[in-house]
Protein backbone atom coordinates (compact mmCIF):
# COMPACT_ATOMS: atom_id res chain seq x y z
CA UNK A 1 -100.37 126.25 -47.41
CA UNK A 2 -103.11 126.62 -44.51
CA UNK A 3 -102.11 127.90 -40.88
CA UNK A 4 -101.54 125.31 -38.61
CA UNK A 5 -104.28 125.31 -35.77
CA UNK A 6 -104.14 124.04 -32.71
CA UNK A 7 -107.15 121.85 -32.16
CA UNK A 8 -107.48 122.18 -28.21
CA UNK A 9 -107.26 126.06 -28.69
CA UNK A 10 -109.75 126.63 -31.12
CA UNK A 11 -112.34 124.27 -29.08
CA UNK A 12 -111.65 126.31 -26.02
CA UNK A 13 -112.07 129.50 -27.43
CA UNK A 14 -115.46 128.15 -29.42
CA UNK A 15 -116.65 126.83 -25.64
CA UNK A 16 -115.71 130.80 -24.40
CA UNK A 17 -117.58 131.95 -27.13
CA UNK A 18 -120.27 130.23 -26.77
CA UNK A 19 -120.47 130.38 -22.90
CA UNK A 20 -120.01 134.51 -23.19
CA UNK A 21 -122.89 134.47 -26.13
CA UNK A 22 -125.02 132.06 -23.13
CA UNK A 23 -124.14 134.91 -20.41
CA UNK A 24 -125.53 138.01 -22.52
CA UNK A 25 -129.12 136.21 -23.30
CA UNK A 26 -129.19 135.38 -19.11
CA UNK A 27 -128.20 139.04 -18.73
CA UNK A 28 -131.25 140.24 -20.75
CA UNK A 29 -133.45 137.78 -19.58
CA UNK A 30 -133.14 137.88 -15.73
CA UNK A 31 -130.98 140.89 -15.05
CA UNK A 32 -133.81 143.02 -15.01
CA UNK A 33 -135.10 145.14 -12.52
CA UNK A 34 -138.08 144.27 -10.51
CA UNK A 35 -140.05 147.25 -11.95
CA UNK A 36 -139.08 145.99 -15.43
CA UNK A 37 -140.58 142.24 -14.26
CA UNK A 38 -143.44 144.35 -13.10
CA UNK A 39 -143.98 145.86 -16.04
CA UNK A 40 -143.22 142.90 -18.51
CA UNK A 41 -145.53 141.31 -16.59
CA UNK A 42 -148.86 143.89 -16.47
CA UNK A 43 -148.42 144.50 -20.84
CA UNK A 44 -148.34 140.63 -21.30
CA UNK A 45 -151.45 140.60 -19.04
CA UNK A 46 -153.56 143.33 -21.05
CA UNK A 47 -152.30 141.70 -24.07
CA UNK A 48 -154.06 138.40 -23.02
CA UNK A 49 -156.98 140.12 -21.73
CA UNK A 50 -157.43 141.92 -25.35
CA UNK A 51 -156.75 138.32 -27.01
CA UNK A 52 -159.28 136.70 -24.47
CA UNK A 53 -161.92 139.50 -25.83
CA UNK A 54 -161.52 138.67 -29.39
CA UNK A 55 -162.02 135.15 -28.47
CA UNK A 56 -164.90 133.18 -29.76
CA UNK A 57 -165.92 130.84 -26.83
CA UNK A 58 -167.98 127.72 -26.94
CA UNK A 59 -171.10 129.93 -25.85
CA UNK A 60 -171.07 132.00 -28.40
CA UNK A 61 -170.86 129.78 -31.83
């Protein structure tokens, strides 16, 4: 026969789980450093400036 599981129990430690799992992705995402912000932030700008480049505008067709 199966274990016998205590319903309340499991659903807590599935909420934990979950909540923990939510706390690592807010770590990474805004537990950075405000040179790493910096930084983020000036690649994703010369990677839109070198997609902007490539771009064919309305002028140009």
């Amino acid at each position: 026969m199966g274990d016998i599981v205590n319903l309340k129990r499991f659903r807590k430690k599935r909420a934990r789980d979950q909540a923990a799992k939510d706390a690592d992705a807010r770590r990474a995402r805004f537990g950075r450093s405000k040179a790493e912000r910096q930084r983020d932030q000036e690649e994703n700008r010369k990677l839109n400036s070198v997609l902007d480049h490539h771009r064919i505008g309305e002028d140009q067709t």
